[in-house]
PDB file of N, CA and C in Angstrom:
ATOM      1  N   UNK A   1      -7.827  -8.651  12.562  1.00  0.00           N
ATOM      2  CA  UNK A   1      -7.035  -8.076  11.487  1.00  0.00           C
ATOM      3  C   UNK A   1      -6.419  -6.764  11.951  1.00  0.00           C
ATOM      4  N   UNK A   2      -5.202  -6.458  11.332  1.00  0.00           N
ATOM      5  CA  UNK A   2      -4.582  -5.211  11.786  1.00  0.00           C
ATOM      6  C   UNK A   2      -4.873  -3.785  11.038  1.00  0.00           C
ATOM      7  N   UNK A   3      -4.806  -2.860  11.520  1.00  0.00           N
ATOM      8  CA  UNK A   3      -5.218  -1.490  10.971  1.00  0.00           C
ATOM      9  C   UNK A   3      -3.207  -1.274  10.128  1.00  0.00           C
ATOM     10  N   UNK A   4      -3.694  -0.746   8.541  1.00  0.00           N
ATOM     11  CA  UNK A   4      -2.582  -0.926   8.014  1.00  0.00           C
ATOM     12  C   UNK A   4      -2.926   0.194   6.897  1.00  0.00           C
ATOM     13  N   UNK A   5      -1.913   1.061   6.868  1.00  0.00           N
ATOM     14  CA  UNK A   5      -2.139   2.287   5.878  1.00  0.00           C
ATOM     15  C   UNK A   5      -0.831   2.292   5.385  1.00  0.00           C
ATOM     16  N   UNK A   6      -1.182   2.352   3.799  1.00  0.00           N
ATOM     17  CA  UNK A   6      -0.527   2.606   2.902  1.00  0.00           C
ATOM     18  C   UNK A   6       0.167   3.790   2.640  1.00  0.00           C
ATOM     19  N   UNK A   7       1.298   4.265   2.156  1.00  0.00           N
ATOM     20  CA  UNK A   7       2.024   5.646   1.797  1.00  0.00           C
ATOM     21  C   UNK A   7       1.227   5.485   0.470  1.00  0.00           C
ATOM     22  N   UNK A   8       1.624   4.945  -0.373  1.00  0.00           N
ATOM     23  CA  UNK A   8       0.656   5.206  -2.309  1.00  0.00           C
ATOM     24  C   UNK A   8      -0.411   5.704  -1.624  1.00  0.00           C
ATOM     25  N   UNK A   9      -1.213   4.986  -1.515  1.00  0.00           N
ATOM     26  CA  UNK A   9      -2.880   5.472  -1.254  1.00  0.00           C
ATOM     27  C   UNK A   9      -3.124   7.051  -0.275  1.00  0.00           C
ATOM     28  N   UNK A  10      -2.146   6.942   0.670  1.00  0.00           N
ATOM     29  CA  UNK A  10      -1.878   8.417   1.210  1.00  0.00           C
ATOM     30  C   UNK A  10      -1.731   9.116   0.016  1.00  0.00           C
ATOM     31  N   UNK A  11      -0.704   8.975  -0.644  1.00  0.00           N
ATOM     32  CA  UNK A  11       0.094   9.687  -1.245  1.00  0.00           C
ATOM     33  C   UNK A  11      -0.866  10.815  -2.437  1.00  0.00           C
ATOM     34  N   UNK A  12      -1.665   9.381  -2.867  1.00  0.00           N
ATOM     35  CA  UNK A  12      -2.500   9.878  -4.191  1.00  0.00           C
ATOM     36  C   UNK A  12      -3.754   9.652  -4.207  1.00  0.00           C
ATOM     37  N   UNK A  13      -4.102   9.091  -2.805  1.00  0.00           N
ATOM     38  CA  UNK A  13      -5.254   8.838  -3.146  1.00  0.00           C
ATOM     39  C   UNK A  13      -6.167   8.166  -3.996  1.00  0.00           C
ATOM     40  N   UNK A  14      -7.380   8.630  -4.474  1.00  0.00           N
ATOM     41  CA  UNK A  14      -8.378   7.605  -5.293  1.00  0.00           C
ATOM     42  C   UNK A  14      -9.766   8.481  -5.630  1.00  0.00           C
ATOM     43  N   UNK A  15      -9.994   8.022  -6.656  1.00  0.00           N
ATOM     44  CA  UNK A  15     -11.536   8.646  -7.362  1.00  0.00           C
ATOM     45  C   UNK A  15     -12.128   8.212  -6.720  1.00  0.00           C
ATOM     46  N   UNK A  16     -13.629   9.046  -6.764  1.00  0.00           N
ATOM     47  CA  UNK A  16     -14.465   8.638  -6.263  1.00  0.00           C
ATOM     48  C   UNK A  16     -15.133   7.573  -7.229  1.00  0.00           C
ATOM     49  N   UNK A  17     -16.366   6.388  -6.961  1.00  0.00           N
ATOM     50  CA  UNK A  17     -16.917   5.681  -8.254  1.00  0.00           C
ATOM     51  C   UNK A  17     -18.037   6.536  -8.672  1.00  0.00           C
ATOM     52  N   UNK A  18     -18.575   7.101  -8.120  1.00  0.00           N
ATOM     53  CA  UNK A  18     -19.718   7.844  -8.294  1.00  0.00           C
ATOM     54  C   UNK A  18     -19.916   9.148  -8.925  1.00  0.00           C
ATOM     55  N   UNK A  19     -18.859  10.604  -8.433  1.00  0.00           N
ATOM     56  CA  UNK A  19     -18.814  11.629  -8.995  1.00  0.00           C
ATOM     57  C   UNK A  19     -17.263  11.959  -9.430  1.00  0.00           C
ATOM     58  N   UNK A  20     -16.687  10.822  -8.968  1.00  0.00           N
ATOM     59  CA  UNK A  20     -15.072  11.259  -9.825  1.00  0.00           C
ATOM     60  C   UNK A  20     -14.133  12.427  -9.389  1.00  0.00           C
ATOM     61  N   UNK A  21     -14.503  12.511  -7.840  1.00  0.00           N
ATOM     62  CA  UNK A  21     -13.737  13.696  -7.106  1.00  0.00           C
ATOM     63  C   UNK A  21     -12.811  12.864  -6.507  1.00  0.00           C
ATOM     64  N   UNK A  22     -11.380  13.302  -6.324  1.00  0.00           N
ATOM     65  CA  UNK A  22     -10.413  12.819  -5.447  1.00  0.00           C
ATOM     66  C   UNK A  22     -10.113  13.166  -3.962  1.00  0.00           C
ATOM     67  N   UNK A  23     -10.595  11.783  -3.598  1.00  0.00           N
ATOM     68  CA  UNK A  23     -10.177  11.816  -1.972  1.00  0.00           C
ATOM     69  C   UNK A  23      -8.948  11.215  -1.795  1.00  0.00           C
ATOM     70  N   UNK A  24      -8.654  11.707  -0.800  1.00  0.00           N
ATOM     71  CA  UNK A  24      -7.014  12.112  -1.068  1.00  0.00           C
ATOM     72  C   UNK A  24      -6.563  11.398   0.230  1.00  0.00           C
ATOM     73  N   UNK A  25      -7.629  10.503   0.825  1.00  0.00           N
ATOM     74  CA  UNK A  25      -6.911   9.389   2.525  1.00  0.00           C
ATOM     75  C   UNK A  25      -8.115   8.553   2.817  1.00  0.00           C
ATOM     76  N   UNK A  26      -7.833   7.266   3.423  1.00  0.00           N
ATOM     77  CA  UNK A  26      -8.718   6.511   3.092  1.00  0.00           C
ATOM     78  C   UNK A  26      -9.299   6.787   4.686  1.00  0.00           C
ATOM     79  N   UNK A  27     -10.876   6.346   4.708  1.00  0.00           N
ATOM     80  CA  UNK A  27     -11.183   6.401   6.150  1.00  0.00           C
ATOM     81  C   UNK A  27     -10.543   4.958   7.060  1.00  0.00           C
ATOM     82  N   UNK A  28      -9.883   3.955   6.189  1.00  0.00           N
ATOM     83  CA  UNK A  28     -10.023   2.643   7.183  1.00  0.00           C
ATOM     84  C   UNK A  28      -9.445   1.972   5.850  1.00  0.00           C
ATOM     85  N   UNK A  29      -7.905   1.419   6.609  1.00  0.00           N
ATOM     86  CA  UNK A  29      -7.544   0.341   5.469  1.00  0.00           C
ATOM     87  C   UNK A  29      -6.738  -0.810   6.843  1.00  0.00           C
ATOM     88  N   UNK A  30      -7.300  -1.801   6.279  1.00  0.00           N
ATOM     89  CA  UNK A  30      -6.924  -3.296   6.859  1.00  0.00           C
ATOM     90  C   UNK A  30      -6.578  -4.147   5.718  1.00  0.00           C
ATOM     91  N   UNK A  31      -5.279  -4.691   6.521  1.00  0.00           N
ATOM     92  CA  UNK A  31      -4.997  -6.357   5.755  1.00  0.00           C
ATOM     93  C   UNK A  31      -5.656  -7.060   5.248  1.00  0.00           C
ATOM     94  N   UNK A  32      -6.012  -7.543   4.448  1.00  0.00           N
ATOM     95  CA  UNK A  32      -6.680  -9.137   3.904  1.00  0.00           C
ATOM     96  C   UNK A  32      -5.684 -10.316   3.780  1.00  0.00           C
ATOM     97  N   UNK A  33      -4.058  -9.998   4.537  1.00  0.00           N
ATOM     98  CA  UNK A  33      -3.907 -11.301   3.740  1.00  0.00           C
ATOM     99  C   UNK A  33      -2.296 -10.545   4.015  1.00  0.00           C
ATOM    100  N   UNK A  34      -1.234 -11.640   3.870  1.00  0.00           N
ATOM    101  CA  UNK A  34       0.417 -11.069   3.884  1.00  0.00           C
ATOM    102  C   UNK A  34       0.570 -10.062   2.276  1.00  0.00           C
ATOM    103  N   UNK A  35      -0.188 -10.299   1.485  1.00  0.00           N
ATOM    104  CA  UNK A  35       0.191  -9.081   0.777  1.00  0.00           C
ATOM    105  C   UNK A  35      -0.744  -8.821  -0.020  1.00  0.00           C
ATOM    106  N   UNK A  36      -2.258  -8.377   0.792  1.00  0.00           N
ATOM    107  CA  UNK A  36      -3.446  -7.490   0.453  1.00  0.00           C
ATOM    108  C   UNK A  36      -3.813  -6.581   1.147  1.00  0.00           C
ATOM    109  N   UNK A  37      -4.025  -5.358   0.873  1.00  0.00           N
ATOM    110  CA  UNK A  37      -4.846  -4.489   1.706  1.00  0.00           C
ATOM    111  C   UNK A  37      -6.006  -3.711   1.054  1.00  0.00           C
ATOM    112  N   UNK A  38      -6.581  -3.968   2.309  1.00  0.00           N
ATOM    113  CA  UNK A  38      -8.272  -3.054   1.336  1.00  0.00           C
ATOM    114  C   UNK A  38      -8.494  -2.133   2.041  1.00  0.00           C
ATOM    115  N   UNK A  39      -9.041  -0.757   1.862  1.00  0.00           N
ATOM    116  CA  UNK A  39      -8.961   0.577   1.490  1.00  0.00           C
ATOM    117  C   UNK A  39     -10.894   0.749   1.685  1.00  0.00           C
ATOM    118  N   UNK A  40     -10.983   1.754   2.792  1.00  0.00           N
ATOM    119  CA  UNK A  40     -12.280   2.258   2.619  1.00  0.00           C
ATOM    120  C   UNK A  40     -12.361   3.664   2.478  1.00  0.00           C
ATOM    121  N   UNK A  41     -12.746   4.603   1.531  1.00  0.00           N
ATOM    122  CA  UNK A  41     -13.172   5.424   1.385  1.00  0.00           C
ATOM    123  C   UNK A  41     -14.280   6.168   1.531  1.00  0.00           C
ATOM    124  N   UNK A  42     -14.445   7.363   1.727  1.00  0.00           N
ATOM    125  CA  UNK A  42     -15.933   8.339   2.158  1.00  0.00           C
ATOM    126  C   UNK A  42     -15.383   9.811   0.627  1.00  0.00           C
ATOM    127  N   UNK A  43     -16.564   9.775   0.043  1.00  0.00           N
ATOM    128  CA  UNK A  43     -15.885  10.822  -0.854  1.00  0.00           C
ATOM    129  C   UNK A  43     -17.158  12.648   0.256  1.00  0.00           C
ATOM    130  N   UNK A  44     -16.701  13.157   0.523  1.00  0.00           N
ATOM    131  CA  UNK A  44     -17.090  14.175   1.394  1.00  0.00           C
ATOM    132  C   UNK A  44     -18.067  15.175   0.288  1.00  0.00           C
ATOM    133  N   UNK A  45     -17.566  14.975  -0.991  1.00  0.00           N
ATOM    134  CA  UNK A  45     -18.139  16.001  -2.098  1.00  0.00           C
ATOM    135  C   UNK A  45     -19.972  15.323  -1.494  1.00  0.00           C
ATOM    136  N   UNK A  46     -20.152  14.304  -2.565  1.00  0.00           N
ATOM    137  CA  UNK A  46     -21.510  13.228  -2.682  1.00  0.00           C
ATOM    138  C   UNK A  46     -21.900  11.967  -1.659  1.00  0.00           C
ATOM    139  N   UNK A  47     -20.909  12.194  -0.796  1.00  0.00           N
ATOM    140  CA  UNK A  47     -21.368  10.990   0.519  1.00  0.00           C
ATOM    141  C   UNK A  47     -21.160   9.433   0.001  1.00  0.00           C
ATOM    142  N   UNK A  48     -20.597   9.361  -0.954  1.00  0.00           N
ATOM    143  CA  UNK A  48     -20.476   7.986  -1.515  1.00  0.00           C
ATOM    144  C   UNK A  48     -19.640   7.397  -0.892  1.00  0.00           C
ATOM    145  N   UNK A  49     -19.369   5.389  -0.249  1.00  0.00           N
ATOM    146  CA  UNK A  49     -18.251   5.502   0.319  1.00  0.00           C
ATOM    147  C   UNK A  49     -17.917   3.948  -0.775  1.00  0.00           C
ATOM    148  N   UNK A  50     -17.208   3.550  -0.908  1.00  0.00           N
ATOM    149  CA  UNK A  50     -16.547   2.138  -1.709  1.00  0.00           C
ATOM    150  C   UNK A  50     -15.076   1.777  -0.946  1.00  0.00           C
ATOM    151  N   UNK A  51     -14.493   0.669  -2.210  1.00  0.00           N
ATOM    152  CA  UNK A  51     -13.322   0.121  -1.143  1.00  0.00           C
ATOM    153  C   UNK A  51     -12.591  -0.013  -2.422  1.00  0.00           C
ATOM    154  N   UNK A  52     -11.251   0.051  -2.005  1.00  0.00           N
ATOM    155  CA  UNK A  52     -10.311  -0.478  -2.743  1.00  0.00           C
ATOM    156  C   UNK A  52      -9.631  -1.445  -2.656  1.00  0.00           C
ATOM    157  N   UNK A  53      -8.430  -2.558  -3.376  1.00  0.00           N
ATOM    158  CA  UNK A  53      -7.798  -3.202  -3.004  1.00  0.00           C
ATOM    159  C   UNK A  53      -6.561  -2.922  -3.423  1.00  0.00           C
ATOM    160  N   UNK A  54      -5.136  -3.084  -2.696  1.00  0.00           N
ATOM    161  CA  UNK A  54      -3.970  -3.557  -3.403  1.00  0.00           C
ATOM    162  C   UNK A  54      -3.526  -4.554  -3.114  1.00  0.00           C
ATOM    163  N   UNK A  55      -2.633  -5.333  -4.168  1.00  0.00           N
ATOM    164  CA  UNK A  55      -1.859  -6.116  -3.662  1.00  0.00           C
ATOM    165  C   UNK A  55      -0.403  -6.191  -4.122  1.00  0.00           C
ATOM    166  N   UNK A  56       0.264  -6.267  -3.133  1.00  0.00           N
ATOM    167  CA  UNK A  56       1.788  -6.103  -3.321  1.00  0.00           C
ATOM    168  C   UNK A  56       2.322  -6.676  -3.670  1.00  0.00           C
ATOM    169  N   UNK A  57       2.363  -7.813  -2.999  1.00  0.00           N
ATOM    170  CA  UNK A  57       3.258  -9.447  -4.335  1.00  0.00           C
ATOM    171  C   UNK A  57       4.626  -9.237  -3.987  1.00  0.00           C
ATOM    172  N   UNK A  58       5.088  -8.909  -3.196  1.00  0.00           N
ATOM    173  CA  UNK A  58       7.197  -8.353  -3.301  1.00  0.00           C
ATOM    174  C   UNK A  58       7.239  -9.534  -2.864  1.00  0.00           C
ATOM    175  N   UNK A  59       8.219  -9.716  -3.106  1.00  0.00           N
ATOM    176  CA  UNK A  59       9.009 -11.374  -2.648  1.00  0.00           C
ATOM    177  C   UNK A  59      10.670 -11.181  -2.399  1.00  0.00           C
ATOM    178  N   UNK A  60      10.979 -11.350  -1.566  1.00  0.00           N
ATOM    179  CA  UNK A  60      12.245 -11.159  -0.518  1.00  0.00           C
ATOM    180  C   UNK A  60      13.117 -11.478  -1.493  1.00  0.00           C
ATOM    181  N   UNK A  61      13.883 -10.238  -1.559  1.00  0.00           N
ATOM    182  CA  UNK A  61      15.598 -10.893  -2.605  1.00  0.00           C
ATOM    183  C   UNK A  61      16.079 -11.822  -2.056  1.00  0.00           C
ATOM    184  N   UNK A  62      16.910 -12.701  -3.017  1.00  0.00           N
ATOM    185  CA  UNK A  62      18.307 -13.632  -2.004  1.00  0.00           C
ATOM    186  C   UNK A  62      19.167 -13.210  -1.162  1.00  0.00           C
ATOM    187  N   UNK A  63      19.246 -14.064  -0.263  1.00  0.00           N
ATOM    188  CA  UNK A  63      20.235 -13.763   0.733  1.00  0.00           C
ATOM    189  C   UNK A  63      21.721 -13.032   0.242  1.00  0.00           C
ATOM    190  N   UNK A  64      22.089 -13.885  -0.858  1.00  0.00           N
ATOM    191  CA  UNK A  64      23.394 -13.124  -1.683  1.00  0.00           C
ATOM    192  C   UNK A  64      23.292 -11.714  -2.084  1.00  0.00           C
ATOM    193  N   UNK A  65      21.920 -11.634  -2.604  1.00  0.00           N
ATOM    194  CA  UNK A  65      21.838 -10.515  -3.093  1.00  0.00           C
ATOM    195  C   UNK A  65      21.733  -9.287  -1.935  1.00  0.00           C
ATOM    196  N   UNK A  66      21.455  -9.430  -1.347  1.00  0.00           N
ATOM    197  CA  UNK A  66      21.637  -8.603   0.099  1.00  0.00           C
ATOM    198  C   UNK A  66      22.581  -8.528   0.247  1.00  0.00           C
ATOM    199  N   UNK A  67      23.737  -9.162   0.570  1.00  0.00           N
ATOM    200  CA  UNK A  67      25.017  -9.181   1.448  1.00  0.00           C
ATOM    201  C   UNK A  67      25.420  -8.419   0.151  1.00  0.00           C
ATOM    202  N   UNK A  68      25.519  -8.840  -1.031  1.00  0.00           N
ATOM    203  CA  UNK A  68      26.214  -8.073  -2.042  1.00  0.00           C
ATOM    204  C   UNK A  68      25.662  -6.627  -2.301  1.00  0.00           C
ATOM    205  N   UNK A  69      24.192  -6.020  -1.766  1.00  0.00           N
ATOM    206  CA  UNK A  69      23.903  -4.709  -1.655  1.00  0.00           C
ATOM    207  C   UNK A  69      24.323  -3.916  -0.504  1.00  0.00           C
ATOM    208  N   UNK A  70      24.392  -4.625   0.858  1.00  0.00           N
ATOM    209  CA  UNK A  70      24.974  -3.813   1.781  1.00  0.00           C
ATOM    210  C   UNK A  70      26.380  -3.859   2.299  1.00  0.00           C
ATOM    211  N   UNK A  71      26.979  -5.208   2.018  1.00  0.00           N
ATOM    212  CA  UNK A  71      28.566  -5.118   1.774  1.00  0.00           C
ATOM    213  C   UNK A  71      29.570  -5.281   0.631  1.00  0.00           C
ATOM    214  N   UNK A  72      29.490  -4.765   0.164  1.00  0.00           N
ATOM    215  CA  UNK A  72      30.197  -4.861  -1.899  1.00  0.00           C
ATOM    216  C   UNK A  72      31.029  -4.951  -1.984  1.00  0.00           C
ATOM    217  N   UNK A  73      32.199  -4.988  -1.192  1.00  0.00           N
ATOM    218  CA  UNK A  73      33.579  -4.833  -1.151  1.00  0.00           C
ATOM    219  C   UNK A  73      34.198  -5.785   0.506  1.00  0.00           C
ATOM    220  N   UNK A  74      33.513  -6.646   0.494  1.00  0.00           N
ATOM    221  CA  UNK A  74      34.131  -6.974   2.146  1.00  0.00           C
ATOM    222  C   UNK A  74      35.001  -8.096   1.886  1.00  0.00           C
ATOM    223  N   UNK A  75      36.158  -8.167   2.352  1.00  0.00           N
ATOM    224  CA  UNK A  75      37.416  -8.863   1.875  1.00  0.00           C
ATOM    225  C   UNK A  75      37.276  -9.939   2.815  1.00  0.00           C
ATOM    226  N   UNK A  76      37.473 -11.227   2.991  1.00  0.00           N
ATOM    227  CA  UNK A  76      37.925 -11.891   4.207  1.00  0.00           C
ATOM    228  C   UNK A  76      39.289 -12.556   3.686  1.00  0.00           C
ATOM    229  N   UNK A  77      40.071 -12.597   4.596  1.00  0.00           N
ATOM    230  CA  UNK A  77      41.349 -13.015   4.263  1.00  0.00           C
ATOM    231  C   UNK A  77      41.894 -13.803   5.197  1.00  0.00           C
TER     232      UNK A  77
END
Protein backbone atom coordinates (compact mmCIF):
# COMPACT_ATOMS: atom_id res chain seq x y z
CA UNK A 1 0.00 0.00 0.00
CA UNK A 2 1.13 3.55 -0.66
CA UNK A 3 1.98 6.26 1.96
CA UNK A 4 -0.79 9.01 1.09
CA UNK A 5 -1.48 12.31 3.02
CA UNK A 6 -4.25 14.28 2.86
CA UNK A 7 -4.33 18.39 2.67
CA UNK A 8 -8.06 18.35 4.91
CA UNK A 9 -6.57 16.22 7.54
CA UNK A 10 -3.26 18.42 7.38
CA UNK A 11 -5.21 21.19 7.22
CA UNK A 12 -7.49 20.61 10.37
CA UNK A 13 -6.63 17.94 11.73
CA UNK A 14 -8.69 15.74 14.35
CA UNK A 15 -9.76 15.26 18.08
CA UNK A 16 -8.41 13.26 20.07
CA UNK A 17 -11.11 10.09 21.24
CA UNK A 18 -9.93 10.14 24.58
CA UNK A 19 -9.15 13.76 25.95
CA UNK A 20 -10.50 15.87 23.03
CA UNK A 21 -7.22 17.80 22.26
CA UNK A 22 -6.47 18.62 18.61
CA UNK A 23 -3.76 17.06 16.78
CA UNK A 24 -3.20 18.88 14.08
CA UNK A 25 -1.06 15.89 11.47
CA UNK A 26 -1.50 12.48 11.32
CA UNK A 27 1.53 10.15 12.24
CA UNK A 28 0.81 7.66 9.12
CA UNK A 29 -1.98 7.78 6.55
CA UNK A 30 -2.27 4.97 3.79
CA UNK A 31 -4.75 4.03 1.09
CA UNK A 32 -7.34 1.40 1.69
CA UNK A 33 -8.71 1.39 -1.56
CA UNK A 34 -9.01 4.05 -4.97
CA UNK A 35 -10.99 6.27 -2.79
CA UNK A 36 -10.20 5.47 1.03
CA UNK A 37 -7.68 6.63 3.23
CA UNK A 38 -7.01 5.84 6.82
CA UNK A 39 -5.32 8.20 9.11
CA UNK A 40 -3.21 7.26 12.24
CA UNK A 41 -2.94 9.51 14.93
CA UNK A 42 -0.72 9.94 18.34
CA UNK A 43 -2.45 12.68 20.52
CA UNK A 44 1.09 13.96 22.40
CA UNK A 45 -1.21 15.69 25.30
CA UNK A 46 -2.45 11.75 26.83
CA UNK A 47 -0.47 9.26 24.56
CA UNK A 48 -3.64 8.01 23.03
CA UNK A 49 -3.25 6.90 19.41
CA UNK A 50 -6.66 5.84 17.04
CA UNK A 51 -7.36 6.01 13.26
CA UNK A 52 -9.42 7.72 11.07
CA UNK A 53 -11.06 7.16 7.79
CA UNK A 54 -12.04 9.21 4.66
CA UNK A 55 -13.56 8.54 1.79
CA UNK A 56 -13.70 10.58 -1.26
CA UNK A 57 -16.15 9.13 -3.76
CA UNK A 58 -15.25 11.98 -6.73
CA UNK A 59 -16.10 10.54 -9.89
CA UNK A 60 -14.48 12.01 -13.09
CA UNK A 61 -16.67 14.72 -14.97
CA UNK A 62 -17.56 14.03 -18.70
CA UNK A 63 -15.37 14.32 -21.22
CA UNK A 64 -17.69 17.29 -22.65
CA UNK A 65 -17.72 18.77 -19.65
CA UNK A 66 -14.03 19.27 -19.59
CA UNK A 67 -13.45 20.43 -23.04
CA UNK A 68 -16.31 22.91 -22.31
CA UNK A 69 -14.32 24.05 -18.92
CA UNK A 70 -10.97 24.45 -20.47
CA UNK A 71 -11.94 25.53 -24.00
CA UNK A 72 -15.37 27.65 -23.98
CA UNK A 73 -15.09 29.44 -26.93
CA UNK A 74 -13.04 27.24 -29.52
CA UNK A 75 -14.45 27.76 -33.00
CA UNK A 76 -13.62 25.11 -35.68
CA UNK A 77 -14.44 26.22 -39.01
Amino acid sequence: MAFVATLRNVTHGANCARCGMNVTAPEWSESAGPEDTVHLWHCWYCGNEFETSDHHGMKEPPVTELIEEFLPNLLVA
